[in-house]
C-alpha atoms as a PDB file:
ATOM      1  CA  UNK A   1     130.022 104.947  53.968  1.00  0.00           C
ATOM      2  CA  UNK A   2     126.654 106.668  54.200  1.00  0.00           C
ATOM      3  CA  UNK A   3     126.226 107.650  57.906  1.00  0.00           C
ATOM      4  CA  UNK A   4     122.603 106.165  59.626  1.00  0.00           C
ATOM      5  CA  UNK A   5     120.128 108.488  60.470  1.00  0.00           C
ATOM      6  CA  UNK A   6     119.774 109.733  64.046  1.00  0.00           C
ATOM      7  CA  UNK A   7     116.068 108.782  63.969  1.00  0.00           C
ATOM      8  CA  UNK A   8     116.796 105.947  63.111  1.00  0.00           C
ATOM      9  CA  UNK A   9     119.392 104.953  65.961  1.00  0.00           C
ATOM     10  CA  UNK A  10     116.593 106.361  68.131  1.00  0.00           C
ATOM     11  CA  UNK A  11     114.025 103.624  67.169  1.00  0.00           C
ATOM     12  CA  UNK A  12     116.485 101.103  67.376  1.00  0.00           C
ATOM     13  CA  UNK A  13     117.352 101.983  70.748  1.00  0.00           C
ATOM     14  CA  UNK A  14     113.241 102.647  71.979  1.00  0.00           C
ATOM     15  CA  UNK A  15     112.458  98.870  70.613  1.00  0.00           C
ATOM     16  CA  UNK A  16     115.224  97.859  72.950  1.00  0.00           C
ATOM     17  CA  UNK A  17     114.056  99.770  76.041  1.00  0.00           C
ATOM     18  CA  UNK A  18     110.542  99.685  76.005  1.00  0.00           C
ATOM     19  CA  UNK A  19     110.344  96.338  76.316  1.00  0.00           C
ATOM     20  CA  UNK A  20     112.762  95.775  78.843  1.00  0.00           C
ATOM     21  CA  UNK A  21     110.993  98.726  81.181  1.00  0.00           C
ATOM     22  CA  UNK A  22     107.891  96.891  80.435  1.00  0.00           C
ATOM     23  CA  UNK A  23     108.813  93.423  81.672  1.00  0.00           C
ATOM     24  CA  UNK A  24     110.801  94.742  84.445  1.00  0.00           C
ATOM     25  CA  UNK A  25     107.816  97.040  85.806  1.00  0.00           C
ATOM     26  CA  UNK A  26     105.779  94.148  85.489  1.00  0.00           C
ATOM     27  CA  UNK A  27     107.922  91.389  86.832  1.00  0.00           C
ATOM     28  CA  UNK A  28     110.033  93.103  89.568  1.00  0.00           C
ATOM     29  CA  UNK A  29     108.594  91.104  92.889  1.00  0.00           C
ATOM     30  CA  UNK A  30     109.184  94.433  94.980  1.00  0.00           C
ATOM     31  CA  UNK A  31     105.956  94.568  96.462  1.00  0.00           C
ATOM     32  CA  UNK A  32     104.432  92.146  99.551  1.00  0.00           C
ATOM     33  CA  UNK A  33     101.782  89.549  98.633  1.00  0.00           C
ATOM     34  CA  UNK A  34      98.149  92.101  98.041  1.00  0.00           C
ATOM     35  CA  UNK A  35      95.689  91.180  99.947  1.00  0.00           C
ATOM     36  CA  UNK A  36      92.885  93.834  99.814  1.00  0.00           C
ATOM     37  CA  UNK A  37      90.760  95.231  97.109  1.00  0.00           C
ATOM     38  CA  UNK A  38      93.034  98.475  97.475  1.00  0.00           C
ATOM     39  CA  UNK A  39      95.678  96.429  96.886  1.00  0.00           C
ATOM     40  CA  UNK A  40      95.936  96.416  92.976  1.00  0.00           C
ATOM     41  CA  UNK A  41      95.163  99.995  92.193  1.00  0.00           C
ATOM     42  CA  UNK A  42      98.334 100.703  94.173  1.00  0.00           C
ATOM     43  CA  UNK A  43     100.359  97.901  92.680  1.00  0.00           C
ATOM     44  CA  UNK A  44      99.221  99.281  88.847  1.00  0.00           C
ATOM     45  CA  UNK A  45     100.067 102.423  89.917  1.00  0.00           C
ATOM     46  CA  UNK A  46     103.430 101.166  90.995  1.00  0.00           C
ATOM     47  CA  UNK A  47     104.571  99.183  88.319  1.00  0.00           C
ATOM     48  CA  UNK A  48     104.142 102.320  85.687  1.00  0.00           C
ATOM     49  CA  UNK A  49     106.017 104.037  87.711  1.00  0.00           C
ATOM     50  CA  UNK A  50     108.841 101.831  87.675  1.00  0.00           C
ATOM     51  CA  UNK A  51     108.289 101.065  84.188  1.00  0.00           C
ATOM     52  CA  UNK A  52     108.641 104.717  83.322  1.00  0.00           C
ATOM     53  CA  UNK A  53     111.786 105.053  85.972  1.00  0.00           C
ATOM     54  CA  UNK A  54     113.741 102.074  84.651  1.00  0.00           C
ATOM     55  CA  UNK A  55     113.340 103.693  80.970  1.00  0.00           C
ATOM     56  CA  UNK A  56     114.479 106.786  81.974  1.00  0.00           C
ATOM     57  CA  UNK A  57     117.559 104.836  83.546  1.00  0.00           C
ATOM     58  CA  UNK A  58     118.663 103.132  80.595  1.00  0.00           C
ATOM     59  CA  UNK A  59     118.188 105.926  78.277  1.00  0.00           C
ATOM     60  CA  UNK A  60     120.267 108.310  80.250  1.00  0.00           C
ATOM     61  CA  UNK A  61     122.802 105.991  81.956  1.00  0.00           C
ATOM     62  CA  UNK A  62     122.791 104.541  78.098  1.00  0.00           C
ATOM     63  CA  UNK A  63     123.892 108.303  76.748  1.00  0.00           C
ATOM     64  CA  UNK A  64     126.510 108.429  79.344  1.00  0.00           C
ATOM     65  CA  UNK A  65     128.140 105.385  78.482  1.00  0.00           C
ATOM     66  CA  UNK A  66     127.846 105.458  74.805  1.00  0.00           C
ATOM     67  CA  UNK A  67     129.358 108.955  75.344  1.00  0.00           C
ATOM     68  CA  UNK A  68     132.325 107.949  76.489  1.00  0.00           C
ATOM     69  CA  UNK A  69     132.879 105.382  74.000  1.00  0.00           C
ATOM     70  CA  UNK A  70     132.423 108.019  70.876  1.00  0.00           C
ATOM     71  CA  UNK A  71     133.600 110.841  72.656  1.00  0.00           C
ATOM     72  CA  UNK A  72     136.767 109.186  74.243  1.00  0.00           C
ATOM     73  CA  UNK A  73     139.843 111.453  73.948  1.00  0.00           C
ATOM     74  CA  UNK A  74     142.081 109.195  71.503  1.00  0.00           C
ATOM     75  CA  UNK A  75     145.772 109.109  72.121  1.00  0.00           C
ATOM     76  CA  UNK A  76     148.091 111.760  71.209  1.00  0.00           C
ATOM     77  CA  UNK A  77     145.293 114.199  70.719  1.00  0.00           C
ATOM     78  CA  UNK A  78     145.530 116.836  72.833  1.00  0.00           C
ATOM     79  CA  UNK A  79     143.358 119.755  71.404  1.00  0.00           C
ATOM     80  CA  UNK A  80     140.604 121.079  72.988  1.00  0.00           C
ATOM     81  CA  UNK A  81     136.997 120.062  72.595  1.00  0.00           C
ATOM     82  CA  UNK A  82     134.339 121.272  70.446  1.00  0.00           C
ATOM     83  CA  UNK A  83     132.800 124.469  72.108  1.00  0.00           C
ATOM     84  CA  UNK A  84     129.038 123.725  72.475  1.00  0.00           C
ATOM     85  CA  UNK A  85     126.225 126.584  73.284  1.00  0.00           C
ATOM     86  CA  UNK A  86     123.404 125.140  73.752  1.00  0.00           C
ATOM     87  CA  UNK A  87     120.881 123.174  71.552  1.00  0.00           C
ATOM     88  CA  UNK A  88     117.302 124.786  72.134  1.00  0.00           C
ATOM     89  CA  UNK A  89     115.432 121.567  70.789  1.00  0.00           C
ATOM     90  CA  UNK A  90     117.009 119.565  72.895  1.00  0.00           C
ATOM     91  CA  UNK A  91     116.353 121.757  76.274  1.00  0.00           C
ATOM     92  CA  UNK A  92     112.737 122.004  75.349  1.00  0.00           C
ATOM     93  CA  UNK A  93     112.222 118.175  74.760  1.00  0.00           C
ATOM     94  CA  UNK A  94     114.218 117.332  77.945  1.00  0.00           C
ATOM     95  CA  UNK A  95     112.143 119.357  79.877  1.00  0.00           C
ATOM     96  CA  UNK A  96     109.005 119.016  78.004  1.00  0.00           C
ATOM     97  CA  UNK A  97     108.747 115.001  78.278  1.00  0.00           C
ATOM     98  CA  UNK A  98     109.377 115.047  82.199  1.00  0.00           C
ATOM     99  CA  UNK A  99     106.878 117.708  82.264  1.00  0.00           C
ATOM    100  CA  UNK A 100     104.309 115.828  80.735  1.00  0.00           C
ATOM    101  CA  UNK A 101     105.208 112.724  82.579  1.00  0.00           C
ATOM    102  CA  UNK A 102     104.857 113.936  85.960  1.00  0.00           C
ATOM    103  CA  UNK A 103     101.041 115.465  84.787  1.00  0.00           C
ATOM    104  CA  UNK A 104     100.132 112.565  83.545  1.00  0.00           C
ATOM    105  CA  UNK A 105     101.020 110.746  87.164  1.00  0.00           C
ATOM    106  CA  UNK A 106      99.668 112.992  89.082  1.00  0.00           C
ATOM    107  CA  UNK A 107      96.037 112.409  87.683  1.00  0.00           C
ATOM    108  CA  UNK A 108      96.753 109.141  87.866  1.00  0.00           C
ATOM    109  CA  UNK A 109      97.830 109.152  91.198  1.00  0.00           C
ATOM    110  CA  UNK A 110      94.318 111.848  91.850  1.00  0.00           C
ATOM    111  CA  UNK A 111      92.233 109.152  90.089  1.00  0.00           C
ATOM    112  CA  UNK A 112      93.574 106.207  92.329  1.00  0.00           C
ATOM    113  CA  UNK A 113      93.091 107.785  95.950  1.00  0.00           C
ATOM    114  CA  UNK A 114      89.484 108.580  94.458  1.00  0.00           C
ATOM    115  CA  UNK A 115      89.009 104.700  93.444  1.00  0.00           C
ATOM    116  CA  UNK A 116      90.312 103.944  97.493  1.00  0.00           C
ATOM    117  CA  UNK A 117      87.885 106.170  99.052  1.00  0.00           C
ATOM    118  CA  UNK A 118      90.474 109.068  99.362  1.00  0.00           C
ATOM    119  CA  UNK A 119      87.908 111.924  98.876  1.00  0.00           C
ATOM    120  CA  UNK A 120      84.767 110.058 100.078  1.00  0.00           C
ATOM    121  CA  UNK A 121      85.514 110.059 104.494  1.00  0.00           C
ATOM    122  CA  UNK A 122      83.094 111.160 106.239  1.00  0.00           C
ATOM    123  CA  UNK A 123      80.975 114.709 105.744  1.00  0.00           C
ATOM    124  CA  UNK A 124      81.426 117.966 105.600  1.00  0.00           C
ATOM    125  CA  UNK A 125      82.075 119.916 108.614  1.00  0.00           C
ATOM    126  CA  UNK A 126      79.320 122.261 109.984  1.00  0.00           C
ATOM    127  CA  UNK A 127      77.924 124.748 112.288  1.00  0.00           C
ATOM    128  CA  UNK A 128      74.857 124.697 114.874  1.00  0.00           C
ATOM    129  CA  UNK A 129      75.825 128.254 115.843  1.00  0.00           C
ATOM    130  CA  UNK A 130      78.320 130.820 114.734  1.00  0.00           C
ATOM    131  CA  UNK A 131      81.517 129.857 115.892  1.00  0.00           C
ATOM    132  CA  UNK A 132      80.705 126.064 117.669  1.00  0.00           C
ATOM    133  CA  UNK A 133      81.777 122.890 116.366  1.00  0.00           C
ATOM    134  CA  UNK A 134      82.509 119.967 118.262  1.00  0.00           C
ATOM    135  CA  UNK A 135      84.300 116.724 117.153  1.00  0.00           C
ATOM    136  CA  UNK A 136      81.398 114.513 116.180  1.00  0.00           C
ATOM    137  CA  UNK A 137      80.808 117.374 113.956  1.00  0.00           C
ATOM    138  CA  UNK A 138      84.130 117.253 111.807  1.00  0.00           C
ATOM    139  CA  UNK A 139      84.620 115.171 108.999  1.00  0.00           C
ATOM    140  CA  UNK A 140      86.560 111.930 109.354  1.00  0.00           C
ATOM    141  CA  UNK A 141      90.032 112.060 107.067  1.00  0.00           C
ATOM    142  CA  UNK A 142      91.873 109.134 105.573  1.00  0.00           C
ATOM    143  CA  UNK A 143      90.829 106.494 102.766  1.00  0.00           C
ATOM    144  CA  UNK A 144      87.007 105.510 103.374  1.00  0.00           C
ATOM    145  CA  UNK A 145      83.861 105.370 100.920  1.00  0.00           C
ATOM    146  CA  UNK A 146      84.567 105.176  97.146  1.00  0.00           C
ATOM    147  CA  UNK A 147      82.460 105.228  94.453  1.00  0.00           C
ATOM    148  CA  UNK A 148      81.019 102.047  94.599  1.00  0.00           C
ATOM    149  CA  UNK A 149      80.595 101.782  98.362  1.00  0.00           C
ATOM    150  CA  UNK A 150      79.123 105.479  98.575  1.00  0.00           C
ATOM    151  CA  UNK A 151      76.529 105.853 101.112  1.00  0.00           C
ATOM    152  CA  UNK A 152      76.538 102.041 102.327  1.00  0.00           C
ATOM    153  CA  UNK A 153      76.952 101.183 105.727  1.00  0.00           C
ATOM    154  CA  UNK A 154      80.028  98.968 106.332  1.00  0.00           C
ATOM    155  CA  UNK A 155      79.288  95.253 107.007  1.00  0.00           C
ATOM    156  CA  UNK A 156      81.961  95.642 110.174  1.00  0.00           C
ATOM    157  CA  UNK A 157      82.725  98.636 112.391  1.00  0.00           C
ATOM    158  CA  UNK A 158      86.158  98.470 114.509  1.00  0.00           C
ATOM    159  CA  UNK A 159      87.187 101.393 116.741  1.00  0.00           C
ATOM    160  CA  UNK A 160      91.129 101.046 116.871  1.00  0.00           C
ATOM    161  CA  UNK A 161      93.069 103.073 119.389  1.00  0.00           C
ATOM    162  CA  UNK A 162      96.641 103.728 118.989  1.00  0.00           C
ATOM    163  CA  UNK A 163      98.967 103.970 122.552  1.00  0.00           C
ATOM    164  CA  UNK A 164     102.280 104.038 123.178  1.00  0.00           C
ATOM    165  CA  UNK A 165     103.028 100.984 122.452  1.00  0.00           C
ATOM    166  CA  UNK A 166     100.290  99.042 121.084  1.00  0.00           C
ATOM    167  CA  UNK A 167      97.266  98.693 119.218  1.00  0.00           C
ATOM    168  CA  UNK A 168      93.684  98.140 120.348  1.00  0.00           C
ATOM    169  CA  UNK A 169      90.672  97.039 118.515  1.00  0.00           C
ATOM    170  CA  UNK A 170      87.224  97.463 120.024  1.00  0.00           C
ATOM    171  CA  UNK A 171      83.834  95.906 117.701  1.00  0.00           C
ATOM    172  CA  UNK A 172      81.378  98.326 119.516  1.00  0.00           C
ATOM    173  CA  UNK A 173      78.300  95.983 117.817  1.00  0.00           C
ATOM    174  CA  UNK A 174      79.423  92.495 120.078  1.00  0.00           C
ATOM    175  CA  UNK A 175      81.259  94.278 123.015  1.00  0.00           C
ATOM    176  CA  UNK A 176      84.926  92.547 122.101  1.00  0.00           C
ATOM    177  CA  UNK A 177      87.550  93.967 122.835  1.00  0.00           C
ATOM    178  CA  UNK A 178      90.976  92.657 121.341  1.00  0.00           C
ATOM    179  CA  UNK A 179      95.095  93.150 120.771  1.00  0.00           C
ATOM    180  CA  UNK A 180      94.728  92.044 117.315  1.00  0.00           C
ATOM    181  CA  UNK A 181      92.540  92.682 114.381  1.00  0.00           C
ATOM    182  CA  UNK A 182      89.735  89.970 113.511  1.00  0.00           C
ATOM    183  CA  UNK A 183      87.925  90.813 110.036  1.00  0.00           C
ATOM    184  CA  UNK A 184      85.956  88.142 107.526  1.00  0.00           C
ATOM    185  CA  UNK A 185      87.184  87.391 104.347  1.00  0.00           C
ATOM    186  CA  UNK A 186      85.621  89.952 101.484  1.00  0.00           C
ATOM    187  CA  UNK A 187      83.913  92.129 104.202  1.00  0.00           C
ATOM    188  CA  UNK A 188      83.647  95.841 103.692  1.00  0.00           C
ATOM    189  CA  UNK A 189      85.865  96.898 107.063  1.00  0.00           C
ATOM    190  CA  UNK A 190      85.521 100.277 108.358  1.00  0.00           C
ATOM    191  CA  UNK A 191      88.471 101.207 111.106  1.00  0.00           C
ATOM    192  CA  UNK A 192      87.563 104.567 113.143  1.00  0.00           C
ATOM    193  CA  UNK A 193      91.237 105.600 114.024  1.00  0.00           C
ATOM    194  CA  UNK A 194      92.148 107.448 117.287  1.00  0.00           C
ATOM    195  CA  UNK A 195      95.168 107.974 118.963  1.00  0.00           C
ATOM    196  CA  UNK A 196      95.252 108.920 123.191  1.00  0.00           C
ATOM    197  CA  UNK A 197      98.728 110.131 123.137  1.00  0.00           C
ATOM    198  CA  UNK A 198     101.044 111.064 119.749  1.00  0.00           C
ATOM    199  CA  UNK A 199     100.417 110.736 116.443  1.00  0.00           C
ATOM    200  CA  UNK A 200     100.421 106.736 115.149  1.00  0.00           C
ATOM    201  CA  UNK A 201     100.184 105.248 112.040  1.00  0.00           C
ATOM    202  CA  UNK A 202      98.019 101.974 110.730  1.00  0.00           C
ATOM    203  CA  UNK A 203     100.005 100.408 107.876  1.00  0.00           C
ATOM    204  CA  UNK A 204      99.288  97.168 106.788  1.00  0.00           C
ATOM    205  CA  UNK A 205     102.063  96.334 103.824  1.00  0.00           C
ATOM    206  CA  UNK A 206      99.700  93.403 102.196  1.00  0.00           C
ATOM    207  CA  UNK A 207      97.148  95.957 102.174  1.00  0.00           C
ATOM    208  CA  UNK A 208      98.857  98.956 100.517  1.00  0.00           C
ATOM    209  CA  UNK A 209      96.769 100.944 103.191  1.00  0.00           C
ATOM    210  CA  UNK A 210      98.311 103.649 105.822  1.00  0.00           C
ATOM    211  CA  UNK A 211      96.378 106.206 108.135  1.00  0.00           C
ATOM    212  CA  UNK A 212      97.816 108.107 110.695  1.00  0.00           C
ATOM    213  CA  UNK A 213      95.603 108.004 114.186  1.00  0.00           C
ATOM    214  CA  UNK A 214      95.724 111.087 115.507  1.00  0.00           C
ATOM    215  CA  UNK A 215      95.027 112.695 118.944  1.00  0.00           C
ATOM    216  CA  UNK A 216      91.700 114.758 118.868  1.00  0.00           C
ATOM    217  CA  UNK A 217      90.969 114.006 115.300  1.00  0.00           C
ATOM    218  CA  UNK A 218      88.534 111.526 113.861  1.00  0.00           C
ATOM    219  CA  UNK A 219      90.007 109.183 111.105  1.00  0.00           C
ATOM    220  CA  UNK A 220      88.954 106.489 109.100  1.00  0.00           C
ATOM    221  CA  UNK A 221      90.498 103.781 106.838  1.00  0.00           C
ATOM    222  CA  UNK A 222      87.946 101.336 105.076  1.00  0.00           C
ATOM    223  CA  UNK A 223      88.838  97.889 103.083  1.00  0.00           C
ATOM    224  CA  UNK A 224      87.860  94.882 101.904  1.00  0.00           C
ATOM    225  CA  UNK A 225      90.728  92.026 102.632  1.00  0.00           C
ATOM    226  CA  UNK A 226      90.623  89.475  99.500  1.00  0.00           C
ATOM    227  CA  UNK A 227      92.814  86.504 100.896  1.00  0.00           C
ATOM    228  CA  UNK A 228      92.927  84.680 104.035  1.00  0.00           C
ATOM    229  CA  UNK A 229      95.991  84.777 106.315  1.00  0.00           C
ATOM    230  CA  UNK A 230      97.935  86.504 108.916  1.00  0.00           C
ATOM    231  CA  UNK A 231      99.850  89.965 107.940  1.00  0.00           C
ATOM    232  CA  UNK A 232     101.105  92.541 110.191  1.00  0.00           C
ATOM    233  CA  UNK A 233      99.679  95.650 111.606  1.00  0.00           C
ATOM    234  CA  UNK A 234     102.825  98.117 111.694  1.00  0.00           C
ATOM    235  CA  UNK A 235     102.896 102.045 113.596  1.00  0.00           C
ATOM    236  CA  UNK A 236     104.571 103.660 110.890  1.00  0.00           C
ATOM    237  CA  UNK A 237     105.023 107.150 112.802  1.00  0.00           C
ATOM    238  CA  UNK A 238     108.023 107.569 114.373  1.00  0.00           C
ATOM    239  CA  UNK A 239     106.326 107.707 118.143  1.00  0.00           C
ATOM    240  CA  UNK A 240     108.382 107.082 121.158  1.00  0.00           C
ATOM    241  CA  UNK A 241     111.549 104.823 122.516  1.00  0.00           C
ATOM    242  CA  UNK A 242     109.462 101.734 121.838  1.00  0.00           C
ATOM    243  CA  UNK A 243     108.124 102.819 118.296  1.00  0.00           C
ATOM    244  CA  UNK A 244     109.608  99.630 116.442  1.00  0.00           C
ATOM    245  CA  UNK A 245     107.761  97.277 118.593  1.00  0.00           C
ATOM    246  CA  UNK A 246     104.541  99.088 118.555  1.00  0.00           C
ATOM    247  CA  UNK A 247     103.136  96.027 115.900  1.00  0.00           C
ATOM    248  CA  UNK A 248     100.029  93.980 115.921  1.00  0.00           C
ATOM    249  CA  UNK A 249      98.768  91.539 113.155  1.00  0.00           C
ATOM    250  CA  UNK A 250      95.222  91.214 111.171  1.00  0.00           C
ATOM    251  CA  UNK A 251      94.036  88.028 110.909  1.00  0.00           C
ATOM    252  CA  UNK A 252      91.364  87.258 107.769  1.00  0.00           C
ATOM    253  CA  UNK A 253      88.890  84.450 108.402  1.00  0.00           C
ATOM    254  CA  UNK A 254      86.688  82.802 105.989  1.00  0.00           C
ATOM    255  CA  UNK A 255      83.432  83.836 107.114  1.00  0.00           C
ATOM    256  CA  UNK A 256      82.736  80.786 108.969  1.00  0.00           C
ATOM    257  CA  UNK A 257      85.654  80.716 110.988  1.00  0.00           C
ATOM    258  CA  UNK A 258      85.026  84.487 111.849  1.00  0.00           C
ATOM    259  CA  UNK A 259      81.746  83.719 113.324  1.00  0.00           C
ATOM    260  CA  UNK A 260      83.776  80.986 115.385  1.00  0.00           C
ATOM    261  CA  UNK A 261      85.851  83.576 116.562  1.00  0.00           C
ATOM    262  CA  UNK A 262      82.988  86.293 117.896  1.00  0.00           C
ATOM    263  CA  UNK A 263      81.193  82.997 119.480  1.00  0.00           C
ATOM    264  CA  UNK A 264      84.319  82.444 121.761  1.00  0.00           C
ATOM    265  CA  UNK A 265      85.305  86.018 122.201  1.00  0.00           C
ATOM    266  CA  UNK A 266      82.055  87.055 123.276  1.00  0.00           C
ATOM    267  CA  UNK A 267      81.848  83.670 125.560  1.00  0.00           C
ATOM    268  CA  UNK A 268      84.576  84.469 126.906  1.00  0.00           C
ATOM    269  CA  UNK A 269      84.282  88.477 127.619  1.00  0.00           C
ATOM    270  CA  UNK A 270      80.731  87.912 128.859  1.00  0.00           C
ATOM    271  CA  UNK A 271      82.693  86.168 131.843  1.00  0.00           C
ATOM    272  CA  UNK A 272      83.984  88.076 134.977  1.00  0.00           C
ATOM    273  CA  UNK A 273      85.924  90.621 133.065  1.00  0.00           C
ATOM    274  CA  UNK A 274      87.848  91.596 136.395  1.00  0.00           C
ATOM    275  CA  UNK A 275      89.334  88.192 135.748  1.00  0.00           C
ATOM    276  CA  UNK A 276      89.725  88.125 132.225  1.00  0.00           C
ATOM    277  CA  UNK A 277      91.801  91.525 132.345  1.00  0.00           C
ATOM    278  CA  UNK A 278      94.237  93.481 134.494  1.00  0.00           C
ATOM    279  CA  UNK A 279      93.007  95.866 137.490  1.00  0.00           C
ATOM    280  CA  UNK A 280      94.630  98.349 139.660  1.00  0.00           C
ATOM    281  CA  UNK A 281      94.601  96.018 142.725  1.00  0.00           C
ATOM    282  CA  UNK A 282      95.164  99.647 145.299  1.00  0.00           C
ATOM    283  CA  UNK A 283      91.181  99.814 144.119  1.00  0.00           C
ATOM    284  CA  UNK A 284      90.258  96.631 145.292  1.00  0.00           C
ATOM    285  CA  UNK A 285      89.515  95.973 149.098  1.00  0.00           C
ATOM    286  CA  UNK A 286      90.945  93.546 150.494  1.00  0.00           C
ATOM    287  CA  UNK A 287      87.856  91.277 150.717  1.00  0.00           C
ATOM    288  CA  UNK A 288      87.757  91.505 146.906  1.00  0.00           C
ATOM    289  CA  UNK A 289      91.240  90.784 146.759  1.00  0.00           C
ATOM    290  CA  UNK A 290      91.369  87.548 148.373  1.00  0.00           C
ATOM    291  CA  UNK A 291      87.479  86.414 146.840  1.00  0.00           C
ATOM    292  CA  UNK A 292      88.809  84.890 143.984  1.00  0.00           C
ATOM    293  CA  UNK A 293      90.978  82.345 146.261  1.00  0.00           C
ATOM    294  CA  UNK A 294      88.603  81.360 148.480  1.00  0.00           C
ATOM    295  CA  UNK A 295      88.538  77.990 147.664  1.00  0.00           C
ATOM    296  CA  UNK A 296      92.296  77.595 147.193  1.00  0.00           C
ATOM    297  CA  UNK A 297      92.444  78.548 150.843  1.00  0.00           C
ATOM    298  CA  UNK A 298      90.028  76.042 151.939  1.00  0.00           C
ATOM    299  CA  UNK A 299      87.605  79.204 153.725  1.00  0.00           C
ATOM    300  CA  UNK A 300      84.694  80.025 153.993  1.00  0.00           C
ATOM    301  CA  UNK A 301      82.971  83.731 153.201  1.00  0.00           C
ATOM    302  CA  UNK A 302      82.490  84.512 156.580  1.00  0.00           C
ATOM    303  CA  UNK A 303      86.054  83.276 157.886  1.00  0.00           C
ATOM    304  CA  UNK A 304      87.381  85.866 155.422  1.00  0.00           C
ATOM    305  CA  UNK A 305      85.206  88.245 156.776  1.00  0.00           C
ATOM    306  CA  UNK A 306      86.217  88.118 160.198  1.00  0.00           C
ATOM    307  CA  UNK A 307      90.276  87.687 159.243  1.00  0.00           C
ATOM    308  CA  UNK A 308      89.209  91.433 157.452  1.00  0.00           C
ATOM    309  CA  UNK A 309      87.832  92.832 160.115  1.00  0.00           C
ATOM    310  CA  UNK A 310      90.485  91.747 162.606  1.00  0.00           C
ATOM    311  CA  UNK A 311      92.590  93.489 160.712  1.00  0.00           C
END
């Protein structure tokens, strides 16, 4: 019986696992729902990567098991096995191919955080005078500008401050200030990251996007969210006792209900903002104190005056 080329068991077997890695890369539901224009790149990037990984699975968990099929010691043979030395061929092609893989995803990978803005935050740092530089002078880090938005102004600007435990979001352009993050539909969002305390991190999951906030150093993440919805705003930097509950959630409008949203907020904020937030009551007097429940008490300005003073 004529014995069947090697090369030709290798074909046979590459028709069988390429297409299998293929559909499994492609069809693997691993990932969250995307949500952002970011989203994508990341998710193409992903799937050849677990293309590649579930190929390299079968091939060698394959070897191993058809291995100990043919290679099975047989009963009543109790010799030793064939002494093997090496095979030179097969050491350089089983270190060339994972060589050349791992190239080939790493300007991938280069090519990606280029297409999210990774090397396109902020400007280069420096110097008024030998030796000075202040912050406002250093160049924001983290995913910002790509190609395509190079040089454009954002259509929204949100400060976001990271404390232990919680997230706050400031739009410096209408004065809101908020415990959740607001953004329209298809907007170009820039966040300017800062931290007061440790180091936090920004994930959103839906978003594929992550950038630490860091004390004393300006960062930056910018996106554009593509569907409407509610997904979670996670600190993904292990940062205190409380670290898992440190969570907050975007919420993407269409752009009508967005402007809905600013109409209230800034309604709203515009109002006695010593009533709309918390204060230290030891800095209140006690006239202030008792002003807001003047009419509850049924008296009159100068009635509370004199009860002060009496006292």
């Amino acid at each position: 019986m004529q014995k069947v080329p090697v090369s030709l068991w290798t074909l046979l077997a590459g028709m069988i696992i390429a297409p299998i890695s293929i559909w499994v890369g492609q069809n693997h539901h691993l990932l969250p729902e995307a949500a952002s224009q970011q989203a994508p790149l990341v998710d193409g990037f992903f799937n050849i990567m677990l293309t590649i990984a579930v190929a390299l699975f079968l091939i060698v968990e394959g070897t191993i098991l058809l291995f100990l099929v043919i290679y099975r010691r047989r009963k009543g043979d109790n010799s030793d096995g064939t002494p093997v030395e090496g095979n030179l061929s097969l050491e350089i092609f089983w270190t060339a191919i994972p060589t050349v893989i791992v190239i080939v995803l790493g300007i991938y990978s280069v090519d990606i955080y280029n297409q999210m803005g990774g090397f396109g935050v902020g400007s280069h740092p420096h110097h008024e005078s030998a030796g000075a530089m202040n912050v406002s002078q250093i160049a924001n880090i983290g995913i910002g500008e790509n190609p395509q938005t190079k040089n454009k102004p954002a259509d929204l600007v949100v400060d976001v401050k990271g404390i232990q435990f919680a997230w706050l979001f400031n739009y410096p352009v209408s004065g809101i200030s908020a415990g959740e993050l607001h953004v329209p539909i298809g907007a170009d969002v820039q966040l300017n990251l800062s931290a007061d305390d440790v180091i936090h991190s920004f994930w959103v999951p839906q978003f594929r996007l992550k950038q630490d906030a860091i004390p004393g150093v300006p960062t930056q993440l910018r996106f554009t969210a593509t569907k409407t919805g509610t997904y979670p705003v996670v600190c993904a930097e292990l940062c205190g006792g409380y670290h898992g509950s440190m969570r907050s959630q975007v919420i993407v409008h269409e752009q009508a209900d967005y402007d809905a949203w600013m109409s209230e907020n800034q309604i709203a904020q515009k109002q006695d903002m010593n009533r709309a937030v918390a204060v230290n009551l030891e800095n209140l007097s006690p006239s202030e104190f008792l002003d807001p429940y003047i009419h509850n008490l049924e008296v009159t300005p100068a009635d509370l005056k004199s009860l002060v003073m009496s006292h």
